[in-house]
Protein backbone atom coordinates (compact mmCIF):
# COMPACT_ATOMS: atom_id res chain seq x y z
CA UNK A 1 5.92 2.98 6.14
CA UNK A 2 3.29 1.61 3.91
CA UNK A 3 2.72 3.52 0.93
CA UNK A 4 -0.75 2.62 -1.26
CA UNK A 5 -0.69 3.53 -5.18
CA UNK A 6 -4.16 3.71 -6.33
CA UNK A 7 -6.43 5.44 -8.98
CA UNK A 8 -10.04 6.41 -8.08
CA UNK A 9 -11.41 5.09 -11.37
CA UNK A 10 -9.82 1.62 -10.75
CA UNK A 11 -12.07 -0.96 -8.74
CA UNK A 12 -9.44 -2.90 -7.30
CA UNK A 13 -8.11 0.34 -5.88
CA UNK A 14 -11.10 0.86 -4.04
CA UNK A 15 -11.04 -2.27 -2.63
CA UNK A 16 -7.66 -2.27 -1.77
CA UNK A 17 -7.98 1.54 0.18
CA UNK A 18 -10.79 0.13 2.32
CA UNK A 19 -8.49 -3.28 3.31
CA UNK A 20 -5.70 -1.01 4.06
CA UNK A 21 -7.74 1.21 5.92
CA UNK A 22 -9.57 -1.36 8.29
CA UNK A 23 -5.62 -2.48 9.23
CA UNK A 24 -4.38 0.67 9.93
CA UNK A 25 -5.36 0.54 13.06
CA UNK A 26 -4.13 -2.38 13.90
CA UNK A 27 -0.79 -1.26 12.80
CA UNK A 28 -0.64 1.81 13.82
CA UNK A 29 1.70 1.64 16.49
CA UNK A 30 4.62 0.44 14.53
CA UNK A 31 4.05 1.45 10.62
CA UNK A 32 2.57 4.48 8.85
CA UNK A 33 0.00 4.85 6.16
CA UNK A 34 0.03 6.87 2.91
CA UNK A 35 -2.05 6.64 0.14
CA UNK A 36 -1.62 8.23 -3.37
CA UNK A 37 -3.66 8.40 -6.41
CA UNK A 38 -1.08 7.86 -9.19
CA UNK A 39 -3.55 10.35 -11.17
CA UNK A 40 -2.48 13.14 -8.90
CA UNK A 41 1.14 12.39 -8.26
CA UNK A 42 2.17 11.19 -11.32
CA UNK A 43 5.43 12.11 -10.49
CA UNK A 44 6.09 10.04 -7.73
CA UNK A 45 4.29 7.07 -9.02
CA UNK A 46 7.14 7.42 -11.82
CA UNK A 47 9.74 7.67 -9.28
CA UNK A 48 8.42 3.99 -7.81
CA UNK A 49 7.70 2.82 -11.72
CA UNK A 50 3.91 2.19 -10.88
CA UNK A 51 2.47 0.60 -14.08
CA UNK A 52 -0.75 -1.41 -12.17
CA UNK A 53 -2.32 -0.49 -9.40
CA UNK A 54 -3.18 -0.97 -6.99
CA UNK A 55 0.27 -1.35 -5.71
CA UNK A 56 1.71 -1.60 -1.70
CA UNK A 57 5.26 -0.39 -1.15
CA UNK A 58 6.78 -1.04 1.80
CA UNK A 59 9.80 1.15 3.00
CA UNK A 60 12.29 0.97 6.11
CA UNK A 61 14.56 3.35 6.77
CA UNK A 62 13.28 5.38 3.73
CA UNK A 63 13.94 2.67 0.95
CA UNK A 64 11.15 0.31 -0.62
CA UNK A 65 12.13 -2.99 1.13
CA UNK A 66 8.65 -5.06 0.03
CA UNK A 67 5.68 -4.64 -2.87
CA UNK A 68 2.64 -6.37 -4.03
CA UNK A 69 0.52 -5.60 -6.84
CA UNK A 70 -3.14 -6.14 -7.94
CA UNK A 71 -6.40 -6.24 -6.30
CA UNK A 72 -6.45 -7.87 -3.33
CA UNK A 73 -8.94 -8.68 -0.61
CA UNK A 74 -8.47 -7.79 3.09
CA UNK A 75 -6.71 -11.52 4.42
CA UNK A 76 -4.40 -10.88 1.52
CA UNK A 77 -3.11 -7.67 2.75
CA UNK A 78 -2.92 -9.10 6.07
CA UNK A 79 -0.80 -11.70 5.46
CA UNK A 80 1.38 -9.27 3.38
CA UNK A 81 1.52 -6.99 6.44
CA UNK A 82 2.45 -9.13 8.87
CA UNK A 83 5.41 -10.90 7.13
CA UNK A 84 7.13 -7.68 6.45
CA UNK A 85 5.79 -5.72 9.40
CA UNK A 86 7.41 -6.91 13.14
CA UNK A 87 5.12 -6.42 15.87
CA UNK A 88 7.68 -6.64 18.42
């Protein structure tokens, strides 16, 4: 599971929800997406100690395995995804 902190007033955010949307497809069939505006759900950006955003978590078997944070442009994701992601 990929999980996307974010904040709609935050640039970087925005740039980093459209990357992660344009891959989801491509990764669809082995990893889900979730996005969450830490404005919202302050409470579980607390529980994952979001300070910066954006920020990618990246969970297996329930339990953040993988993270970057900061803006970050489509190839960066990318490369992020597919060194944590198999595709086996």
């Amino acid at each position: 599971m990929v999980l996307l902190f974010s904040s709609a007033m935050d640039v970087g955010s925005v740039l980093a929800e459209n990357a992660l949307d344009n891959l989801e497809d491509e990764y669809a069939d082995v990893c889900s997406f979730f996005k969450s505006d830490i404005t919202e759900d302050v409470e579980l950006a607390h529980q994952y100690s979001v300070y910066s955003v954006p920020r990618i978590l990246l969970f297996t078997d329930g339990k953040p395995v993988a993270d970057v944070t900061g803006a970050m442009s489509h190839s960066v994701m990318k490369a992020f995804l597919s060194k944590h992601i198999s595709r086996t």
